[in-house]
ModelCIF file with pLDDT and N, C-alpha, C, O atoms, coordinates in Angstrom:
data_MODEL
#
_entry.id   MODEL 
#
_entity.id                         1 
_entity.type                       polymer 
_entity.pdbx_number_of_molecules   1 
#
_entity_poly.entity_id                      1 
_entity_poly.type                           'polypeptide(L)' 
_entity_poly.nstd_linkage                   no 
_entity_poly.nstd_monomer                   no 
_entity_poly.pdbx_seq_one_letter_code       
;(UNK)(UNK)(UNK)(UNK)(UNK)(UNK)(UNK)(UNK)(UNK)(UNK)(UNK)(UNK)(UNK)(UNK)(UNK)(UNK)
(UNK)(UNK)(UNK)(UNK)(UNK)(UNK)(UNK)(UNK)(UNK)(UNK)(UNK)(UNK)(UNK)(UNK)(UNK)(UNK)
(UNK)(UNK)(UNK)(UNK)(UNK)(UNK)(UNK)(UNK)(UNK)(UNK)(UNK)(UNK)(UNK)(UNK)(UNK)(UNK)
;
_entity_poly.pdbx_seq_one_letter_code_can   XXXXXXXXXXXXXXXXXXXXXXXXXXXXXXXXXXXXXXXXXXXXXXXX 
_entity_poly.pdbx_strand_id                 A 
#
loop_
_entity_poly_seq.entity_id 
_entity_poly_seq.num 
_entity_poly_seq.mon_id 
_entity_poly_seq.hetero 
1 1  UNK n 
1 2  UNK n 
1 3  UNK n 
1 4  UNK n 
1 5  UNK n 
1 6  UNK n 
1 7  UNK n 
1 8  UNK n 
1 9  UNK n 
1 10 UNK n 
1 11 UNK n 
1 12 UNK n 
1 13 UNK n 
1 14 UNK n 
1 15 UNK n 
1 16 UNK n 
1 17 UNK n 
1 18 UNK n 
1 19 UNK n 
1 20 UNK n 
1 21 UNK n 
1 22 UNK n 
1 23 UNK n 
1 24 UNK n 
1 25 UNK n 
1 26 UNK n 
1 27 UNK n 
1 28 UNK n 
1 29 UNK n 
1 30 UNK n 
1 31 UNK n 
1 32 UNK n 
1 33 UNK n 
1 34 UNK n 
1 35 UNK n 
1 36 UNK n 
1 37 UNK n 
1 38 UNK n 
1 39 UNK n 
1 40 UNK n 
1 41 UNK n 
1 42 UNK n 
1 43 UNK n 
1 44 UNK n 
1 45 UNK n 
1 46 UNK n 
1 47 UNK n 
1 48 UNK n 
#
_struct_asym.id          A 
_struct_asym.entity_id   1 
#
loop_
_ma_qa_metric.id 
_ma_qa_metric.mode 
_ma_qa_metric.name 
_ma_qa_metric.software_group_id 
_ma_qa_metric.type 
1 global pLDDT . pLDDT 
2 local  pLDDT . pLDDT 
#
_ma_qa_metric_global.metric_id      1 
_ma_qa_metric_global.metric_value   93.96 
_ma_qa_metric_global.model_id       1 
_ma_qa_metric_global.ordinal_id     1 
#
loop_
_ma_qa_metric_local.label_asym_id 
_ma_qa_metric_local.label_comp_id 
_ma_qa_metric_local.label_seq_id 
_ma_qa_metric_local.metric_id 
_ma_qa_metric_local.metric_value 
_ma_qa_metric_local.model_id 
_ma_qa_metric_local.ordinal_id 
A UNK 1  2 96.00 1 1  
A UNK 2  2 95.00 1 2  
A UNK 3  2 96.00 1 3  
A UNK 4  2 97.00 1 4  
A UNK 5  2 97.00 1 5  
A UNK 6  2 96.00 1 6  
A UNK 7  2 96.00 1 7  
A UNK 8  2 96.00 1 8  
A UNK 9  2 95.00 1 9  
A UNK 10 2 96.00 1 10 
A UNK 11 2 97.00 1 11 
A UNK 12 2 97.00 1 12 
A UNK 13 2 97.00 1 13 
A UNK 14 2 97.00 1 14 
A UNK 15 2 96.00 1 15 
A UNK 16 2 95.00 1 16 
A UNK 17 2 96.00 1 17 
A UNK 18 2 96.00 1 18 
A UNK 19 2 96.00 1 19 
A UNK 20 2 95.00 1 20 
A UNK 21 2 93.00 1 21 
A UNK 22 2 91.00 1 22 
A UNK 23 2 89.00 1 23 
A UNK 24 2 90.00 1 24 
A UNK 25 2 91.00 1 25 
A UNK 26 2 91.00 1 26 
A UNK 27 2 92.00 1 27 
A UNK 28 2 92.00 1 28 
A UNK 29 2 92.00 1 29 
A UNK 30 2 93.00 1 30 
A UNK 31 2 92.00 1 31 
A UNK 32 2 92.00 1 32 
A UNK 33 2 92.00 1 33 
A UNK 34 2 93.00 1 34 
A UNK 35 2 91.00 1 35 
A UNK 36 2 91.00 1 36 
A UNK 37 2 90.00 1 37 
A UNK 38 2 90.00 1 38 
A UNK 39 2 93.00 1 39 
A UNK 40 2 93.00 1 40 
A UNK 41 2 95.00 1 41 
A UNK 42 2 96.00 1 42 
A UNK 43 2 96.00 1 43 
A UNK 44 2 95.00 1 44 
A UNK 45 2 95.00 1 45 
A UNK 46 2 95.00 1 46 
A UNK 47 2 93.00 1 47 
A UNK 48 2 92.00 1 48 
#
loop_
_atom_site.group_PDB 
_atom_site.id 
_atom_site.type_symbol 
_atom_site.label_atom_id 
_atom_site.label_alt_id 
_atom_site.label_comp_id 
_atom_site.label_asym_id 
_atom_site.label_entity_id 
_atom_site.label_seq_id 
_atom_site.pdbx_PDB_ins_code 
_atom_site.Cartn_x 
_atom_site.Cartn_y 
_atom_site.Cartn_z 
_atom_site.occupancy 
_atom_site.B_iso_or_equiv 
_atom_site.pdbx_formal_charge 
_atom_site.auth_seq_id 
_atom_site.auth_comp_id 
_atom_site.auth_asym_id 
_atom_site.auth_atom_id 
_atom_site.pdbx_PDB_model_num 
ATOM 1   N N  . UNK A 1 1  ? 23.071 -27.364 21.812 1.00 96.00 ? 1  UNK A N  1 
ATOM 2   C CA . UNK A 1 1  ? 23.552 -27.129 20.454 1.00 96.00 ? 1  UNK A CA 1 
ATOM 3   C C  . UNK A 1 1  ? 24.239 -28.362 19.886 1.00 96.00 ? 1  UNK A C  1 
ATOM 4   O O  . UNK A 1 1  ? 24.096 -28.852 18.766 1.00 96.00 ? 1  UNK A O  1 
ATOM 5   N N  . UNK A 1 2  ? 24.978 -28.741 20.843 1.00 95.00 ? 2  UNK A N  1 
ATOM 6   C CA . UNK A 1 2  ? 25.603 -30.362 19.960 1.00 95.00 ? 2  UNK A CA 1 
ATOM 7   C C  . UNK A 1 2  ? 24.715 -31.500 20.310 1.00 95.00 ? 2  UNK A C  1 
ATOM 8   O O  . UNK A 1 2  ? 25.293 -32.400 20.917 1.00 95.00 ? 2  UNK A O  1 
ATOM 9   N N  . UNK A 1 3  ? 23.549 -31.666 20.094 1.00 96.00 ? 3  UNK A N  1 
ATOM 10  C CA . UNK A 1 3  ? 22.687 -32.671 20.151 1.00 96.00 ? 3  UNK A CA 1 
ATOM 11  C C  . UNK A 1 3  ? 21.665 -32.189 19.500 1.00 96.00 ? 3  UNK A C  1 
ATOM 12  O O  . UNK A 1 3  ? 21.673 -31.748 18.350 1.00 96.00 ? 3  UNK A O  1 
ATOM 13  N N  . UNK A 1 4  ? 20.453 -32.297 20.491 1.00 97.00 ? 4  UNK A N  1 
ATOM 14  C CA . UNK A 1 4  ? 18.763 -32.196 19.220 1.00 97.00 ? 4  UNK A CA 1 
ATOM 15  C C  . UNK A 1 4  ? 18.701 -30.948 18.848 1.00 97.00 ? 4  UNK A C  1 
ATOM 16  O O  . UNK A 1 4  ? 17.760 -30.828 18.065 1.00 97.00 ? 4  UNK A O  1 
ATOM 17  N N  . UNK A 1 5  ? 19.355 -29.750 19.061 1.00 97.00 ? 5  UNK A N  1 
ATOM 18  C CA . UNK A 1 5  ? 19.092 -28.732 17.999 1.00 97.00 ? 5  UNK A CA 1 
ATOM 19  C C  . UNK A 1 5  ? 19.674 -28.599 16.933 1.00 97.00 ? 5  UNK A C  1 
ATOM 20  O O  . UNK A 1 5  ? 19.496 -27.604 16.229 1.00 97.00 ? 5  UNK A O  1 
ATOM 21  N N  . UNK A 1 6  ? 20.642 -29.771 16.547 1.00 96.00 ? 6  UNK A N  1 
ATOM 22  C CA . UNK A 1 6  ? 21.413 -29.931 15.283 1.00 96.00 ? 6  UNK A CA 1 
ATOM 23  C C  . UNK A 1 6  ? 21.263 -31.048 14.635 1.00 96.00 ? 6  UNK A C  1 
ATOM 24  O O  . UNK A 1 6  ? 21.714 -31.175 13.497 1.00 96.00 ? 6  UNK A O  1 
ATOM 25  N N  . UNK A 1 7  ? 20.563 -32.086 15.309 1.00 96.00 ? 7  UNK A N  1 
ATOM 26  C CA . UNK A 1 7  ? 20.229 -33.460 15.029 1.00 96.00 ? 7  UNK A CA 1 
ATOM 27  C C  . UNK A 1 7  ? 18.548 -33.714 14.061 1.00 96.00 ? 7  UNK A C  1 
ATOM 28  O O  . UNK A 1 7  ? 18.031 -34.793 13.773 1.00 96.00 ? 7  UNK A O  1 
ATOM 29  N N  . UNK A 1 8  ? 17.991 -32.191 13.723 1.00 96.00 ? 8  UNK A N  1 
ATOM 30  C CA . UNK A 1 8  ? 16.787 -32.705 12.952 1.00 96.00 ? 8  UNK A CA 1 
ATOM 31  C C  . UNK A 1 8  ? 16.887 -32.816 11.539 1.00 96.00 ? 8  UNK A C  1 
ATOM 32  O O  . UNK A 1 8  ? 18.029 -32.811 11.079 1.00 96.00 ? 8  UNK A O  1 
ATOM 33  N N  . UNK A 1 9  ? 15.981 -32.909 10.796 1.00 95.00 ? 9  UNK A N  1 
ATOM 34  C CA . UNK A 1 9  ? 16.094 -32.921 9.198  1.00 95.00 ? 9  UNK A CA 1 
ATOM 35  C C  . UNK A 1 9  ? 15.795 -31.221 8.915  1.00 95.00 ? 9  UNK A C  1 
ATOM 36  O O  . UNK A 1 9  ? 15.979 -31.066 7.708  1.00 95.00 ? 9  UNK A O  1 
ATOM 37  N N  . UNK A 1 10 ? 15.493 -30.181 9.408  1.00 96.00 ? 10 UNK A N  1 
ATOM 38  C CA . UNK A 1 10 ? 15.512 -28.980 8.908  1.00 96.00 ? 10 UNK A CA 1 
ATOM 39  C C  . UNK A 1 10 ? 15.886 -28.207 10.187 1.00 96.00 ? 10 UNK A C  1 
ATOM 40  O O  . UNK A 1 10 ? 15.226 -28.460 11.195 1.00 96.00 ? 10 UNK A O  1 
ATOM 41  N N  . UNK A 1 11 ? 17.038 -27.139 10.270 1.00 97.00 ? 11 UNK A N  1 
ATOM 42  C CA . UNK A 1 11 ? 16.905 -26.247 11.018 1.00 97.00 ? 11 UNK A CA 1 
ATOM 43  C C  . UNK A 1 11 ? 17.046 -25.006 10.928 1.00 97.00 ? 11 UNK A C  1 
ATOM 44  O O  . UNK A 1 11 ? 18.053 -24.507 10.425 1.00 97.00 ? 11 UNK A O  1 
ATOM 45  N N  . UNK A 1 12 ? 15.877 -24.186 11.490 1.00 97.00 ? 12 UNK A N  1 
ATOM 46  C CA . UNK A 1 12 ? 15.682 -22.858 10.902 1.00 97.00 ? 12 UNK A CA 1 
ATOM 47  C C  . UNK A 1 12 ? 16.169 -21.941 12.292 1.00 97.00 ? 12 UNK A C  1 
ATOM 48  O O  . UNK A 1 12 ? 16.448 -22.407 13.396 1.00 97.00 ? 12 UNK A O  1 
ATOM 49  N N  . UNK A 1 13 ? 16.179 -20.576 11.903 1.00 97.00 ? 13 UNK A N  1 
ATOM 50  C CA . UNK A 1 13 ? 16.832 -19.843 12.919 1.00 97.00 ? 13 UNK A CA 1 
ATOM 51  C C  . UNK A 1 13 ? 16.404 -18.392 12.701 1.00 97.00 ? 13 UNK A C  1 
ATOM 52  O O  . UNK A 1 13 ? 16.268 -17.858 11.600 1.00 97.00 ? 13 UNK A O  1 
ATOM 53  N N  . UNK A 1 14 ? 16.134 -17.610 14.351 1.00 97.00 ? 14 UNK A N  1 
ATOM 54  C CA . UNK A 1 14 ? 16.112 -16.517 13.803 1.00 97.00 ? 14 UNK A CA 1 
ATOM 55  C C  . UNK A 1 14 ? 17.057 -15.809 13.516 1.00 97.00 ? 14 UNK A C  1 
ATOM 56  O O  . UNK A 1 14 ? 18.241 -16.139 13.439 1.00 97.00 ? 14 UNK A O  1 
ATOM 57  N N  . UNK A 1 15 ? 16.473 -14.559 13.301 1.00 96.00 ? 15 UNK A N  1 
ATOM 58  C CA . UNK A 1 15 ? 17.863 -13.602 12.555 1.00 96.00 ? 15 UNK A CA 1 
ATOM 59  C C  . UNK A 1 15 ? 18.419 -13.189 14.233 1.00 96.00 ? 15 UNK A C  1 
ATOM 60  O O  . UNK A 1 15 ? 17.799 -13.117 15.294 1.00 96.00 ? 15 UNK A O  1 
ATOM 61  N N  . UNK A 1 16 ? 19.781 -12.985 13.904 1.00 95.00 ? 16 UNK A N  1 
ATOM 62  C CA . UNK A 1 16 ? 20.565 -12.944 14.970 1.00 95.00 ? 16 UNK A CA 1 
ATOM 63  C C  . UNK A 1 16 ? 20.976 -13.975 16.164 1.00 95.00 ? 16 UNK A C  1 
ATOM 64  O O  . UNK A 1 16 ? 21.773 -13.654 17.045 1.00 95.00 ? 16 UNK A O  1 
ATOM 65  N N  . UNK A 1 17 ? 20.366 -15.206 16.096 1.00 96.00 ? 17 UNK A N  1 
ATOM 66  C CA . UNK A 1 17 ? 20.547 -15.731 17.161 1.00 96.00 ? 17 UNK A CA 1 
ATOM 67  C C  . UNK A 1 17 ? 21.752 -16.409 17.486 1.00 96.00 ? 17 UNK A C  1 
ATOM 68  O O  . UNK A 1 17 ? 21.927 -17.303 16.659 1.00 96.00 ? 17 UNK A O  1 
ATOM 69  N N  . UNK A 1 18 ? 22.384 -16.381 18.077 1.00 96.00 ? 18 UNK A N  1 
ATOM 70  C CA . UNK A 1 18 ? 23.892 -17.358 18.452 1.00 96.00 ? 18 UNK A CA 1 
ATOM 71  C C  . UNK A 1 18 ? 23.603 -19.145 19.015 1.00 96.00 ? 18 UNK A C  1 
ATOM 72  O O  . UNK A 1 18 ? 23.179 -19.700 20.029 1.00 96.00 ? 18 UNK A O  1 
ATOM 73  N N  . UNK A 1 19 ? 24.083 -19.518 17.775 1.00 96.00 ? 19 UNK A N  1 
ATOM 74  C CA . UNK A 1 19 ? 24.139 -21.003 18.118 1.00 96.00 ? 19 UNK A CA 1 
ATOM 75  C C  . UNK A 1 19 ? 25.518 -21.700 17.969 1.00 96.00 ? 19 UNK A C  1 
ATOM 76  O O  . UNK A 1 19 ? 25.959 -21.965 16.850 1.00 96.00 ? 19 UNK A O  1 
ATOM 77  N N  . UNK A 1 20 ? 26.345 -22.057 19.360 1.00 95.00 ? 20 UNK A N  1 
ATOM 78  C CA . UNK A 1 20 ? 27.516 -22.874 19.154 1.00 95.00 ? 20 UNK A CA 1 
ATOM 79  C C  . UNK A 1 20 ? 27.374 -24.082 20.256 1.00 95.00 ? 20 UNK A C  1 
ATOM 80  O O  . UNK A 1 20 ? 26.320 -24.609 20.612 1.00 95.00 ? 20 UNK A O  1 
ATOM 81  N N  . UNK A 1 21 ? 28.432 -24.326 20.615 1.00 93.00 ? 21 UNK A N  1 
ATOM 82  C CA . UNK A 1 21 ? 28.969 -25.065 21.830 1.00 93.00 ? 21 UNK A CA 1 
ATOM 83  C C  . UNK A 1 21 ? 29.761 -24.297 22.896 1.00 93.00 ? 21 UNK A C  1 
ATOM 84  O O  . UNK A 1 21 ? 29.370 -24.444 24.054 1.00 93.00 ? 21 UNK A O  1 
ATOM 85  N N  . UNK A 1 22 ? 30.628 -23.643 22.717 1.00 91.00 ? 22 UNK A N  1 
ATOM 86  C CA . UNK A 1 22 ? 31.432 -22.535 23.493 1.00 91.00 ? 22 UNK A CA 1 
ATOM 87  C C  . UNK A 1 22 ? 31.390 -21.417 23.454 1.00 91.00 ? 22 UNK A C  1 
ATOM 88  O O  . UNK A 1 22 ? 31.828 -21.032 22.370 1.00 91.00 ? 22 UNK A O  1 
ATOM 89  N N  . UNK A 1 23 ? 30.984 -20.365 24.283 1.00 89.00 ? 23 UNK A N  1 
ATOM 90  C CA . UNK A 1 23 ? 30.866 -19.509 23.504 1.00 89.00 ? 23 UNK A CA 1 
ATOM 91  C C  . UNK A 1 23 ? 32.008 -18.620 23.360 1.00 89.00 ? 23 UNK A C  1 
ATOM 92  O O  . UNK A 1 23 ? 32.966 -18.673 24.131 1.00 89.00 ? 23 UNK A O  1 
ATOM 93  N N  . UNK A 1 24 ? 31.887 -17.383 21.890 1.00 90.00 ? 24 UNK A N  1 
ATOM 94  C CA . UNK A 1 24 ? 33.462 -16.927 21.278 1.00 90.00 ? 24 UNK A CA 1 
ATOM 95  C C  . UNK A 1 24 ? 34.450 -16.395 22.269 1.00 90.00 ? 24 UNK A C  1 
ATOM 96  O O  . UNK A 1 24 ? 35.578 -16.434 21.777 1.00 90.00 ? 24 UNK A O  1 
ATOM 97  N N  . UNK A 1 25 ? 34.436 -15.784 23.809 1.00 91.00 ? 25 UNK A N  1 
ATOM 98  C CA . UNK A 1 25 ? 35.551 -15.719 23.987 1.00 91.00 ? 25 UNK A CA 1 
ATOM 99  C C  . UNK A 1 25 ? 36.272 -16.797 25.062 1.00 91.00 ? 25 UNK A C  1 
ATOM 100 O O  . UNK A 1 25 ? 37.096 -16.368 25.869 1.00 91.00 ? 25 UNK A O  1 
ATOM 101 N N  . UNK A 1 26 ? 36.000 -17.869 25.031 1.00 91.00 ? 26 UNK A N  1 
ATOM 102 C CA . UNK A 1 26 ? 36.096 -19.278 25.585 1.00 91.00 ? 26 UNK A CA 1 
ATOM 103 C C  . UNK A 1 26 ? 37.118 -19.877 24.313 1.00 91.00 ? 26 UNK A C  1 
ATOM 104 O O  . UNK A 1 26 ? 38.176 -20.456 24.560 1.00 91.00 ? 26 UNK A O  1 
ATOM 105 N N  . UNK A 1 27 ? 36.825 -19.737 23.514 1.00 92.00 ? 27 UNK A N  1 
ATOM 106 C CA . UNK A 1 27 ? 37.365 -20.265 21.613 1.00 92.00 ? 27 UNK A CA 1 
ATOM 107 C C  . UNK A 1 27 ? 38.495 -19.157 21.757 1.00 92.00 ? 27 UNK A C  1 
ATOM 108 O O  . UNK A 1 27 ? 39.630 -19.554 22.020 1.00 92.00 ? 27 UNK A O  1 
ATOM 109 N N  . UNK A 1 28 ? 38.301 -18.002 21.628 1.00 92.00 ? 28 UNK A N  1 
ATOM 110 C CA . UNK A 1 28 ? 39.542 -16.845 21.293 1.00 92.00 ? 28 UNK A CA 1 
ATOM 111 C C  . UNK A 1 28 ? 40.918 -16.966 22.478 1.00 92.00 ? 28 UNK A C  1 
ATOM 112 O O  . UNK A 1 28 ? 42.125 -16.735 22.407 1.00 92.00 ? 28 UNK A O  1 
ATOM 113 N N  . UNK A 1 29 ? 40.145 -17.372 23.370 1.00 92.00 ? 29 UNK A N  1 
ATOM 114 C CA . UNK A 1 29 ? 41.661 -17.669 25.453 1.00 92.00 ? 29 UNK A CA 1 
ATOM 115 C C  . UNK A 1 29 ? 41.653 -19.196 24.620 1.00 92.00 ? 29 UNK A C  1 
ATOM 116 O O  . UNK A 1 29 ? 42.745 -19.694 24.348 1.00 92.00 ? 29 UNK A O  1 
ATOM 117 N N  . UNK A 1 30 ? 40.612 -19.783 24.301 1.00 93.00 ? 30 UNK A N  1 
ATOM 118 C CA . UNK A 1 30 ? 41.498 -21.285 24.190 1.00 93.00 ? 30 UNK A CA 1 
ATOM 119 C C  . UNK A 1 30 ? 42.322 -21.512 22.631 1.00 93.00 ? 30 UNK A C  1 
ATOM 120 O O  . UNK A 1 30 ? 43.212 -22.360 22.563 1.00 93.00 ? 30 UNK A O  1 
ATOM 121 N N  . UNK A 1 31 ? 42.084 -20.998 21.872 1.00 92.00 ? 31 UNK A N  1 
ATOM 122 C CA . UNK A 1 31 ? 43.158 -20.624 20.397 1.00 92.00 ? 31 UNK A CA 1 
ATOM 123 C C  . UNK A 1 31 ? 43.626 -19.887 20.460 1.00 92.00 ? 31 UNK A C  1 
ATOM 124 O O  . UNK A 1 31 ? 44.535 -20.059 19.648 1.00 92.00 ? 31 UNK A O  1 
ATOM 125 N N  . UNK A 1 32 ? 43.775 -18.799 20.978 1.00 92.00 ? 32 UNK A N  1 
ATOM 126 C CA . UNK A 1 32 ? 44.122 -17.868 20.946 1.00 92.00 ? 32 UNK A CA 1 
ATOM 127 C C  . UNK A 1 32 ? 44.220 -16.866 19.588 1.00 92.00 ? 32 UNK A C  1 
ATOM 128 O O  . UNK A 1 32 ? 45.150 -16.117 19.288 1.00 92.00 ? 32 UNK A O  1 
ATOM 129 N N  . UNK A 1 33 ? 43.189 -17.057 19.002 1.00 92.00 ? 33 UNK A N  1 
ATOM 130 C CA . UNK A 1 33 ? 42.988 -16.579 17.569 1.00 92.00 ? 33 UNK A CA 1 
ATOM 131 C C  . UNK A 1 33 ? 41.865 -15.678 17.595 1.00 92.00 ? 33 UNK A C  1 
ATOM 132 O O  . UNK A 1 33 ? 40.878 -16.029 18.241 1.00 92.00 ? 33 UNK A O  1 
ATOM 133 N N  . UNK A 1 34 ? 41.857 -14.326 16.860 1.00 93.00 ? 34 UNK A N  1 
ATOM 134 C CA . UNK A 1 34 ? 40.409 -14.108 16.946 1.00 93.00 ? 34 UNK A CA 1 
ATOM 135 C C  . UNK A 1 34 ? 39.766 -14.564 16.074 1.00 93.00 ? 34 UNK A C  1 
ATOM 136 O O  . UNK A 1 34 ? 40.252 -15.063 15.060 1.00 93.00 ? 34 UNK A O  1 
ATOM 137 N N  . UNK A 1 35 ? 38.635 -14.475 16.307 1.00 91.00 ? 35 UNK A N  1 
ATOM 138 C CA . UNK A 1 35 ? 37.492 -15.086 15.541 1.00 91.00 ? 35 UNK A CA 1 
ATOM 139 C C  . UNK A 1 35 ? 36.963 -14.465 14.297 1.00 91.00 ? 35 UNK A C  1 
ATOM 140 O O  . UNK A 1 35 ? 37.456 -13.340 14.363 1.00 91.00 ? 35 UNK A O  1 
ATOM 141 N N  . UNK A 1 36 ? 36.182 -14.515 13.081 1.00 91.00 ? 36 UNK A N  1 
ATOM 142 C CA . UNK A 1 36 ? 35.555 -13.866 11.848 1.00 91.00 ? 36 UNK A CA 1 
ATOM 143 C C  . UNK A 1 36 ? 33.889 -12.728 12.819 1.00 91.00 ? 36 UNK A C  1 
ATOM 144 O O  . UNK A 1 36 ? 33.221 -12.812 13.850 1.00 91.00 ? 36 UNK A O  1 
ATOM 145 N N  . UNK A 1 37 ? 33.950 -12.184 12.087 1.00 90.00 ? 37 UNK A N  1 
ATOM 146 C CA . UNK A 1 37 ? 32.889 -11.034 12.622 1.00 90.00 ? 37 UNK A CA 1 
ATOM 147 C C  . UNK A 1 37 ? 31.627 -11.562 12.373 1.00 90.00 ? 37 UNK A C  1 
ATOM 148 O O  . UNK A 1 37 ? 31.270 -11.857 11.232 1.00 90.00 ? 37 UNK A O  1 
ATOM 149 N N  . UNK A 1 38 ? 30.871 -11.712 13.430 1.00 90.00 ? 38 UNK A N  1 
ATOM 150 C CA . UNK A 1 38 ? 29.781 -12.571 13.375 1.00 90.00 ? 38 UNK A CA 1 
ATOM 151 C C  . UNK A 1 38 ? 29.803 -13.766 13.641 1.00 90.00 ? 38 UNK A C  1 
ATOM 152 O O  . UNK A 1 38 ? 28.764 -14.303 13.257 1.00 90.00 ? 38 UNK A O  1 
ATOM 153 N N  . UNK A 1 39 ? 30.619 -14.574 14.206 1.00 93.00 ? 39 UNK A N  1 
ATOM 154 C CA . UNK A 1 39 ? 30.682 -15.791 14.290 1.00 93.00 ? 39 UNK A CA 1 
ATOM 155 C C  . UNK A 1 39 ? 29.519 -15.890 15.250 1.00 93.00 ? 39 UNK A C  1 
ATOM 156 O O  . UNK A 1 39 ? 28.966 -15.048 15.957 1.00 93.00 ? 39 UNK A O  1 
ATOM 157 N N  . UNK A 1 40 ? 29.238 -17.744 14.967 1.00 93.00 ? 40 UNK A N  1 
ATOM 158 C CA . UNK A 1 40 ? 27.974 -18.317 15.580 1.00 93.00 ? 40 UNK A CA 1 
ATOM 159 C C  . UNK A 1 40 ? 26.864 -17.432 15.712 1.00 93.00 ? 40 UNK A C  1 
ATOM 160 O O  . UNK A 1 40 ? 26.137 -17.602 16.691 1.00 93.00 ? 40 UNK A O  1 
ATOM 161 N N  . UNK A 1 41 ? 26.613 -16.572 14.955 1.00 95.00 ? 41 UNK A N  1 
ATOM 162 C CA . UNK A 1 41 ? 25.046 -16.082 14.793 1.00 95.00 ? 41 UNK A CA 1 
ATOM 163 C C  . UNK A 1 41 ? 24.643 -16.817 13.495 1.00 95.00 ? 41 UNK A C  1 
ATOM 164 O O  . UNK A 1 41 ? 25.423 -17.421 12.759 1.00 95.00 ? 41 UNK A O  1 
ATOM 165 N N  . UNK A 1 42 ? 23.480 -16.694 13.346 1.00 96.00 ? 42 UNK A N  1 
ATOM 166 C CA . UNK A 1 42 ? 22.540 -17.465 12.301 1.00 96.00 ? 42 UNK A CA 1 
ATOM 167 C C  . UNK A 1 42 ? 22.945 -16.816 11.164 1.00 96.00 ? 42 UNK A C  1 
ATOM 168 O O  . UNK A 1 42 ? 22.650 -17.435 10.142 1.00 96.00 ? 42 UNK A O  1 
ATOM 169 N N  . UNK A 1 43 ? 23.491 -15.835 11.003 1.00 96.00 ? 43 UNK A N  1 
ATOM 170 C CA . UNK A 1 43 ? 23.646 -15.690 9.345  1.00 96.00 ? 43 UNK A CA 1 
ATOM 171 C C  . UNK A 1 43 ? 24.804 -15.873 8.873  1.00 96.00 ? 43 UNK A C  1 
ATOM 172 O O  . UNK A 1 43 ? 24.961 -15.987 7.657  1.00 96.00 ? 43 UNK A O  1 
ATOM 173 N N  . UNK A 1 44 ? 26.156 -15.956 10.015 1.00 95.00 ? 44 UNK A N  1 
ATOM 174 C CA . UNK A 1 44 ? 27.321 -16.817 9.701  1.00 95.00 ? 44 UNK A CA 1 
ATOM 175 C C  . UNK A 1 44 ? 27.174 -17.956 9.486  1.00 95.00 ? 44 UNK A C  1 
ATOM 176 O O  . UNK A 1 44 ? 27.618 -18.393 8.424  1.00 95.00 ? 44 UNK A O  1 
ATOM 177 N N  . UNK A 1 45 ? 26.485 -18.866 10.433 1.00 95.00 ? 45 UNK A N  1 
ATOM 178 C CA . UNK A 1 45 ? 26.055 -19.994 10.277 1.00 95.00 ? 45 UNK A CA 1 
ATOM 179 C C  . UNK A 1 45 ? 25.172 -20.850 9.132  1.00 95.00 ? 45 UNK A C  1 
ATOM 180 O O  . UNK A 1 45 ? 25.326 -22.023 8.794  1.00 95.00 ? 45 UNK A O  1 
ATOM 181 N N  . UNK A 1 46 ? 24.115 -19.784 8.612  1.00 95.00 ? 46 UNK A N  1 
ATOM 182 C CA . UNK A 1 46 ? 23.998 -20.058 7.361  1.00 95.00 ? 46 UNK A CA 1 
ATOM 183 C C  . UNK A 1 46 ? 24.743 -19.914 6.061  1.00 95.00 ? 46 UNK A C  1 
ATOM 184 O O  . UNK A 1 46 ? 24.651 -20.716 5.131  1.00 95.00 ? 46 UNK A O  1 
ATOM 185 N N  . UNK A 1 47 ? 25.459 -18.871 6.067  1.00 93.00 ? 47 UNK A N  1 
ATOM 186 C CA . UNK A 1 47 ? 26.591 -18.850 4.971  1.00 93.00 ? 47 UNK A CA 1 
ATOM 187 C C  . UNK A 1 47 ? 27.386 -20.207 4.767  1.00 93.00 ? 47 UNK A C  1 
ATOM 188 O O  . UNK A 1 47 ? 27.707 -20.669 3.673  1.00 93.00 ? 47 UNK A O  1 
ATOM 189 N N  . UNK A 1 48 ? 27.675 -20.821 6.132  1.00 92.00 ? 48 UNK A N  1 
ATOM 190 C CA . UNK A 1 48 ? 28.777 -21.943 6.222  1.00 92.00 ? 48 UNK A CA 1 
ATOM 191 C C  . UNK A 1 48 ? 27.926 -22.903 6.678  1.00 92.00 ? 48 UNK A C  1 
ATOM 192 O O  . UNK A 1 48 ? 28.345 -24.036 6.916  1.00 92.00 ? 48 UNK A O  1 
#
């Protein structure tokens, strides 16, 4: 995820798929924050 699947000129995704670096409860013990609903699936990810 942090290299060639983010590094092209178009990237498409299916519906639902989770694309990060960590995944959310690795992020939530290390911030200790929770996270927005849906995070790192493709249609959060497309919104933002």
């Amino acid at each position: 995820a942090a290299s060639f699947a983010t590094l092209t000129d178009v990237i498409i995704a299916e519906p639902g798929a989770r694309l990060g670096f960590a995944g959310p409860r690795v992020i939530e013990q290390t911030t200790r924050q929770r996270l927005p609903e849906g995070f790192q699936t493709a249609e959060f990810l497309l919104e933002n």
